[in-house]
PDB file of N, CA and C in Angstrom:
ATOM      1  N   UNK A   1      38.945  10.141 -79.958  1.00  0.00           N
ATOM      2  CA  UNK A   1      38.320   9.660 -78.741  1.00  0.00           C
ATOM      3  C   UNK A   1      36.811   9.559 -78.992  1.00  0.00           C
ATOM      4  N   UNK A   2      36.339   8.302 -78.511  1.00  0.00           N
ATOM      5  CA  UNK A   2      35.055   8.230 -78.888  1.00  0.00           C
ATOM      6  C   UNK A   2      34.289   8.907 -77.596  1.00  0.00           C
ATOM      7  N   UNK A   3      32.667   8.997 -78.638  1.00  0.00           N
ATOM      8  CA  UNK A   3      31.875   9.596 -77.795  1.00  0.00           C
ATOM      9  C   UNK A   3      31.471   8.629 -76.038  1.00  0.00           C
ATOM     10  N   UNK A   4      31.458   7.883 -76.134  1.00  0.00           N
ATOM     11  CA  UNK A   4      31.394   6.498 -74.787  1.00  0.00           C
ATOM     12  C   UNK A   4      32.608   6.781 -73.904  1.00  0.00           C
ATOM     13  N   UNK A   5      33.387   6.795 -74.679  1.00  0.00           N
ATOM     14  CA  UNK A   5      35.098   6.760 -74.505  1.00  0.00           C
ATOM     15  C   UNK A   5      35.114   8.327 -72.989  1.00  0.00           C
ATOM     16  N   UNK A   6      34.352   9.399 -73.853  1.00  0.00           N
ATOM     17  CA  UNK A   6      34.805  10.891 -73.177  1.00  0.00           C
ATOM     18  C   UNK A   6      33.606  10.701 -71.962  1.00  0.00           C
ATOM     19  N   UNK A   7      32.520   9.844 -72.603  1.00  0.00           N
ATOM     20  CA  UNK A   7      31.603   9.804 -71.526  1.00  0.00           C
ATOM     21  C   UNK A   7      31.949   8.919 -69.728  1.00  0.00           C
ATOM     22  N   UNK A   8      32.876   7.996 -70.031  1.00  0.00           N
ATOM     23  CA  UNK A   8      33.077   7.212 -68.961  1.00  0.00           C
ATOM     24  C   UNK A   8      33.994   8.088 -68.590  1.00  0.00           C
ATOM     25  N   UNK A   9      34.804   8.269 -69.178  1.00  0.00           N
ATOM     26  CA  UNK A   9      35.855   9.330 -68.170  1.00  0.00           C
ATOM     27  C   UNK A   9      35.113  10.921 -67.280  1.00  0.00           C
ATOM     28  N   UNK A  10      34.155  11.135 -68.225  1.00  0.00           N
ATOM     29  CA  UNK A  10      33.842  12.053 -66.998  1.00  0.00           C
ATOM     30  C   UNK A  10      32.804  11.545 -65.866  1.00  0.00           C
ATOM     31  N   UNK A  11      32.205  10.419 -65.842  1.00  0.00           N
ATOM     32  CA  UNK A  11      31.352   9.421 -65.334  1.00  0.00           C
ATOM     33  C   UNK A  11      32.494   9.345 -63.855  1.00  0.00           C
ATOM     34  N   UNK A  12      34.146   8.819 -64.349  1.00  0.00           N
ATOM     35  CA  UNK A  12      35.067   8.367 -63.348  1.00  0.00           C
ATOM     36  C   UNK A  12      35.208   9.459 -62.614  1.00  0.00           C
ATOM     37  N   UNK A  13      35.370  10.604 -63.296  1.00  0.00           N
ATOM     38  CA  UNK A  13      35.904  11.915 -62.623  1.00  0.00           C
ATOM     39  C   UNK A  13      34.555  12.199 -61.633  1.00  0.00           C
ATOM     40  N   UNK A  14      33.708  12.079 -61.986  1.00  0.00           N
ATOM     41  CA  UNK A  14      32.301  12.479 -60.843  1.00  0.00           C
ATOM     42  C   UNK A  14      32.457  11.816 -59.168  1.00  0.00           C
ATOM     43  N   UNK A  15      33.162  10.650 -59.382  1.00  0.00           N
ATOM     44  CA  UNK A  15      33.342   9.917 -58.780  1.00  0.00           C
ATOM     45  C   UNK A  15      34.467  10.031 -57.689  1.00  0.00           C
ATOM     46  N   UNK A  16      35.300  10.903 -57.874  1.00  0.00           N
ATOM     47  CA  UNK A  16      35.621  11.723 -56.769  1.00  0.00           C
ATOM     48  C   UNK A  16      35.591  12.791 -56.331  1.00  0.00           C
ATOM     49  N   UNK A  17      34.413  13.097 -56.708  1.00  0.00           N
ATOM     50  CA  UNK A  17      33.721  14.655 -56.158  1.00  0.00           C
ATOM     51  C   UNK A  17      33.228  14.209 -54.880  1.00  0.00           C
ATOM     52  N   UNK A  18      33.526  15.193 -53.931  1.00  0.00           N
ATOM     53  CA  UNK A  18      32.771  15.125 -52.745  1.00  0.00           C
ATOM     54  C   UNK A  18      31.066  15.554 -52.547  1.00  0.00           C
ATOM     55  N   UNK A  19      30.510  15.359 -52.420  1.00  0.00           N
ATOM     56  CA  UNK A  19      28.547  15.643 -52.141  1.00  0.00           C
ATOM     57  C   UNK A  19      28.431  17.153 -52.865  1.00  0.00           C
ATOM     58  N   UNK A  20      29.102  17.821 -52.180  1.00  0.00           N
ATOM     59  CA  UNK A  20      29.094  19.779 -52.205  1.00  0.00           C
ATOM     60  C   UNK A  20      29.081  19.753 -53.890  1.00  0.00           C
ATOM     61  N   UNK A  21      30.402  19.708 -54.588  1.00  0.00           N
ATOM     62  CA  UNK A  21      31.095  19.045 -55.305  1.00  0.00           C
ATOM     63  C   UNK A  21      30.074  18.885 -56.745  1.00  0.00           C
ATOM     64  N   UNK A  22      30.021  17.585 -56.635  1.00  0.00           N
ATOM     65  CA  UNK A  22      28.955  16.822 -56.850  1.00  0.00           C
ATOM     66  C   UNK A  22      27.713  18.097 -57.220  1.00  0.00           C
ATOM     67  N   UNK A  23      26.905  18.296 -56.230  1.00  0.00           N
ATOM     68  CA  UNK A  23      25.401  19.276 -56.209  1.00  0.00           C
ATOM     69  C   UNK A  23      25.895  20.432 -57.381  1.00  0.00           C
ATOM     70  N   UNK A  24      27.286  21.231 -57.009  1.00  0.00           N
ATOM     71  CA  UNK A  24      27.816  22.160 -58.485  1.00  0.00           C
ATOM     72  C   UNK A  24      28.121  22.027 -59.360  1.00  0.00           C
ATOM     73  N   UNK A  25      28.294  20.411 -59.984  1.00  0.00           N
ATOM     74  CA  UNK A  25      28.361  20.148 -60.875  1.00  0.00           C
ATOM     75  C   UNK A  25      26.587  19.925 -61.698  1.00  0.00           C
ATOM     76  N   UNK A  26      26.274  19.075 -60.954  1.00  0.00           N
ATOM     77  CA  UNK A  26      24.650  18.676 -61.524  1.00  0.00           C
ATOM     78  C   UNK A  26      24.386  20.283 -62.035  1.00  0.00           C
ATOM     79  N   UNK A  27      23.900  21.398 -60.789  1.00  0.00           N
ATOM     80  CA  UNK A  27      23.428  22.444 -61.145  1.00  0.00           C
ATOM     81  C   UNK A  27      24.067  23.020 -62.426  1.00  0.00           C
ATOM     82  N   UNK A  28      25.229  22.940 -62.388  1.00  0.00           N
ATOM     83  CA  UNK A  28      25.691  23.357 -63.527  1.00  0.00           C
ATOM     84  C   UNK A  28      25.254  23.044 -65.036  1.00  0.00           C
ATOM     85  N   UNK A  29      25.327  21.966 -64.679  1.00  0.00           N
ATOM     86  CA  UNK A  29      25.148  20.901 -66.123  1.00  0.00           C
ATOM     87  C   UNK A  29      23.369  21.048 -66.752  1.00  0.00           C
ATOM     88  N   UNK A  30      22.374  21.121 -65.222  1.00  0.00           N
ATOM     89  CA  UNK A  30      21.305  21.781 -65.431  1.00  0.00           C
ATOM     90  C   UNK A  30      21.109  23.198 -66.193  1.00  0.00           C
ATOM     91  N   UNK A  31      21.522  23.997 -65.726  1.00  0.00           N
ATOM     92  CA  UNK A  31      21.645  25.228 -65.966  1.00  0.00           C
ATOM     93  C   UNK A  31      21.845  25.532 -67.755  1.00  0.00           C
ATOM     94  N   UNK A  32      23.239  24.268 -68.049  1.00  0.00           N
ATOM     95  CA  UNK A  32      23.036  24.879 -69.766  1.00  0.00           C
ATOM     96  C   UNK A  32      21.914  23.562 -70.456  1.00  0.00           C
ATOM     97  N   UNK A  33      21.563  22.634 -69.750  1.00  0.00           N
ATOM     98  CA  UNK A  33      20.415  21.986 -70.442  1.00  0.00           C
ATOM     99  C   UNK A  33      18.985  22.548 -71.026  1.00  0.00           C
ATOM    100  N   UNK A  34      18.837  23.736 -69.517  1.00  0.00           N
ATOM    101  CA  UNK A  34      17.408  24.915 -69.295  1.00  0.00           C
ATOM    102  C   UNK A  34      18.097  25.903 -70.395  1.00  0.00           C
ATOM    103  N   UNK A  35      19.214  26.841 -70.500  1.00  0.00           N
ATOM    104  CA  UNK A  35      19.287  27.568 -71.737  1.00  0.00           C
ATOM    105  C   UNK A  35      19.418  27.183 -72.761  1.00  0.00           C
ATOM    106  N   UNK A  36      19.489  25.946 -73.635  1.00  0.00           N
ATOM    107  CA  UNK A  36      19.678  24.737 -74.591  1.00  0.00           C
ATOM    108  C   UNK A  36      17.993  25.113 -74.891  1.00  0.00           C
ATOM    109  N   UNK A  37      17.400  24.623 -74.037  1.00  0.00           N
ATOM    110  CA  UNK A  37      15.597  24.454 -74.161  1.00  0.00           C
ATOM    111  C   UNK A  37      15.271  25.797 -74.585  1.00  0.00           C
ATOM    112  N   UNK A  38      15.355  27.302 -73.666  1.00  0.00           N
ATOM    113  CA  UNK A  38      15.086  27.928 -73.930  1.00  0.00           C
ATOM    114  C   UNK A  38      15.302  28.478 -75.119  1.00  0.00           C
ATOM    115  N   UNK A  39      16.590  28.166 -75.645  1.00  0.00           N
ATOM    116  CA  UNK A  39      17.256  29.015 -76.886  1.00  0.00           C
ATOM    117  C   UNK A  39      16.108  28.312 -78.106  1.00  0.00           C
ATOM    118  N   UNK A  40      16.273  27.026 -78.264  1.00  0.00           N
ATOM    119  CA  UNK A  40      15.270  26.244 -79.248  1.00  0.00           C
ATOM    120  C   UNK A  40      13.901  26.707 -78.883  1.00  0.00           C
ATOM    121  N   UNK A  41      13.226  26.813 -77.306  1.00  0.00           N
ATOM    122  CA  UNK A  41      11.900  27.254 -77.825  1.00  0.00           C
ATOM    123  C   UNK A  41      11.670  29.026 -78.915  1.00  0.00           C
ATOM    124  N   UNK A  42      12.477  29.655 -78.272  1.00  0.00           N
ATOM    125  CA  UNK A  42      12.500  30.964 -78.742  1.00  0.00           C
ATOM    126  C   UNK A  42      12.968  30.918 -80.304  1.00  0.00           C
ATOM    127  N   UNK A  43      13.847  29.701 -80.982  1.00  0.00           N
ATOM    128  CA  UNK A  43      13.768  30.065 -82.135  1.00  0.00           C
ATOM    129  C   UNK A  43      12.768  29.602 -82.438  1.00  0.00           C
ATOM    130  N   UNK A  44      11.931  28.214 -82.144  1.00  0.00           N
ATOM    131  CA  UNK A  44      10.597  27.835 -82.503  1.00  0.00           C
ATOM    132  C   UNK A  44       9.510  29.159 -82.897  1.00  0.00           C
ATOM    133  N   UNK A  45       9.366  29.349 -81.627  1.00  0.00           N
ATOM    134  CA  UNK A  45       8.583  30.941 -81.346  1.00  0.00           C
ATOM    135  C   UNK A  45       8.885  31.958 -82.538  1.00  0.00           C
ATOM    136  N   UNK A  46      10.285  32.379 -82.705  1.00  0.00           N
ATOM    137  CA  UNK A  46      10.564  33.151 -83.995  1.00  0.00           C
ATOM    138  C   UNK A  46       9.918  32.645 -85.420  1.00  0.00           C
ATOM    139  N   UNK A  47      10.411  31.370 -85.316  1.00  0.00           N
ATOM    140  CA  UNK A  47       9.734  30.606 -86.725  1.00  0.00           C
ATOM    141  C   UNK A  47       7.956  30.648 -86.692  1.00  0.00           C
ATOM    142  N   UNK A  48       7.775  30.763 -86.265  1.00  0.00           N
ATOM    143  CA  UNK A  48       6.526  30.373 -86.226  1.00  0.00           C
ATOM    144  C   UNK A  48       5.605  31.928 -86.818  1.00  0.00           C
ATOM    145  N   UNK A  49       6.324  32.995 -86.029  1.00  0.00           N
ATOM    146  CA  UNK A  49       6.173  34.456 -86.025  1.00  0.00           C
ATOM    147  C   UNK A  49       6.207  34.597 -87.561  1.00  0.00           C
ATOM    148  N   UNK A  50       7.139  34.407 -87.805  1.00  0.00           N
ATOM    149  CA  UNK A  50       7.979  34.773 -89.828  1.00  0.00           C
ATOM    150  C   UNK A  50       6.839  33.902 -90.024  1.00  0.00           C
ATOM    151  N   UNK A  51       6.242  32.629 -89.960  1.00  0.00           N
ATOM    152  CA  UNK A  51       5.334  31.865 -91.119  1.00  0.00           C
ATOM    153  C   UNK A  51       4.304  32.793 -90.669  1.00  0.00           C
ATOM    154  N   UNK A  52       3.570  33.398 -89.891  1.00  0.00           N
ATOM    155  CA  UNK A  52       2.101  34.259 -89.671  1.00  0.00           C
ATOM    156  C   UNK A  52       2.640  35.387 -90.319  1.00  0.00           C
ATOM    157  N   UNK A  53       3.582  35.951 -90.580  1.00  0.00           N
ATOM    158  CA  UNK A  53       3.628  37.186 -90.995  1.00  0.00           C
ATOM    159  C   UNK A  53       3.448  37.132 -92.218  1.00  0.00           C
ATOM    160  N   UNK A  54       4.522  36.036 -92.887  1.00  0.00           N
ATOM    161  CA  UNK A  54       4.596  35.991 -94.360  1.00  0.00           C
ATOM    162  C   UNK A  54       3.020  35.282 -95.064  1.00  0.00           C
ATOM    163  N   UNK A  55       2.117  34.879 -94.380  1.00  0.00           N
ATOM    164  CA  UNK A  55       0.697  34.664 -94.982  1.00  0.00           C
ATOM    165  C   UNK A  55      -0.020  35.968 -94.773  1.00  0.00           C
ATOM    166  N   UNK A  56       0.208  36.746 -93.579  1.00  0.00           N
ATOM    167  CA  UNK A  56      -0.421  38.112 -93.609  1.00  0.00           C
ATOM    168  C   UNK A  56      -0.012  38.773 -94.717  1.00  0.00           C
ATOM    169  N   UNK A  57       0.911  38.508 -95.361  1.00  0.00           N
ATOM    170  CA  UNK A  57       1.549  39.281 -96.700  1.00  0.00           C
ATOM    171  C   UNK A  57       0.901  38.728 -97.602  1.00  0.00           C
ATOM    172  N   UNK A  58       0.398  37.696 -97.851  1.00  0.00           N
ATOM    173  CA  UNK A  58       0.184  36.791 -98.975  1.00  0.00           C
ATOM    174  C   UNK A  58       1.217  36.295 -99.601  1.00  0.00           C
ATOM    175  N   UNK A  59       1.034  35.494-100.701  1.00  0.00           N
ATOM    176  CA  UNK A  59       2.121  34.599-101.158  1.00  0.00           C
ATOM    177  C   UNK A  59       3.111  35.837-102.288  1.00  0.00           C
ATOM    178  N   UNK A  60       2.193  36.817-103.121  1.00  0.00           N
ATOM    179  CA  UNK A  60       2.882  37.174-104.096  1.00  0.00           C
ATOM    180  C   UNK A  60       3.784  38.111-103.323  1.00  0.00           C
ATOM    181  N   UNK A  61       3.733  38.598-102.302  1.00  0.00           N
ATOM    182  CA  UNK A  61       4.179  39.745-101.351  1.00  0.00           C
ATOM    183  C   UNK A  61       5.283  38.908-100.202  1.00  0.00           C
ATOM    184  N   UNK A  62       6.323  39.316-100.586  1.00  0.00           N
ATOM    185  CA  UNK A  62       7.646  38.762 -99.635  1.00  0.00           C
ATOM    186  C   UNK A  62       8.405  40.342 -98.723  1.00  0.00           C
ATOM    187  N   UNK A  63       8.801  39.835 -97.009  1.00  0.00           N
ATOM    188  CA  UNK A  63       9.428  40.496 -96.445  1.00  0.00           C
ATOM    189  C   UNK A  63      10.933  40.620 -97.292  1.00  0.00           C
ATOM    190  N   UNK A  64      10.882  42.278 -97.377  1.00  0.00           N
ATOM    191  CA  UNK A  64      13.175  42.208 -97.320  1.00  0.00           C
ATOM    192  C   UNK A  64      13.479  42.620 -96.546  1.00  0.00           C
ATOM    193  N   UNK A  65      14.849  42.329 -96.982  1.00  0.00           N
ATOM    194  CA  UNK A  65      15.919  42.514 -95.538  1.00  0.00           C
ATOM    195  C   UNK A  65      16.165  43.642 -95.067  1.00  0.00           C
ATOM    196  N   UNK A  66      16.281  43.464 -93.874  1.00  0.00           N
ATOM    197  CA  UNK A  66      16.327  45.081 -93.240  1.00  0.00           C
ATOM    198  C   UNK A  66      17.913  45.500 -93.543  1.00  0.00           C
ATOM    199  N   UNK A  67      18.862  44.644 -93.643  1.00  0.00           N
ATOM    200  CA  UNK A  67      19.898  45.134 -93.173  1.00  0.00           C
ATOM    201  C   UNK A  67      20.618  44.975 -94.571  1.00  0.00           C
TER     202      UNK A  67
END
């Protein structure tokens, strides 16, 4: 099943949601778009952390693993 294909069918299905319906779905669909964002900024944020640390080390000097 193509990607267009799964998209119109849930496009049809929206389409008999009543208003109420409808508003719990959007929110929903919002909801994992905002933790999607958040998850990527926070690994950004992580990455960014590891490159300042590992120049505070200098180049010949590498973090190991904790675990």
């Amino acid at each position: 099943m193509t990607s267009f294909h799964q998209k119109h069918q849930i496009m049809e299905s929206l389409d008999f949601l009543d208003h109420h319906q409808t508003e719990k779905v959007l929110t929903y669909v919002r909801s994992l778009a905002r933790s999607r964002q958040e998850e990527m900024s926070h690994q950004n944020l992580k990455r960014e952390a590891l490159k300042e640390i590992r120049l505070a080390l200098g180049k010949d000097r590498t973090l190991k693993p904790f675990f």
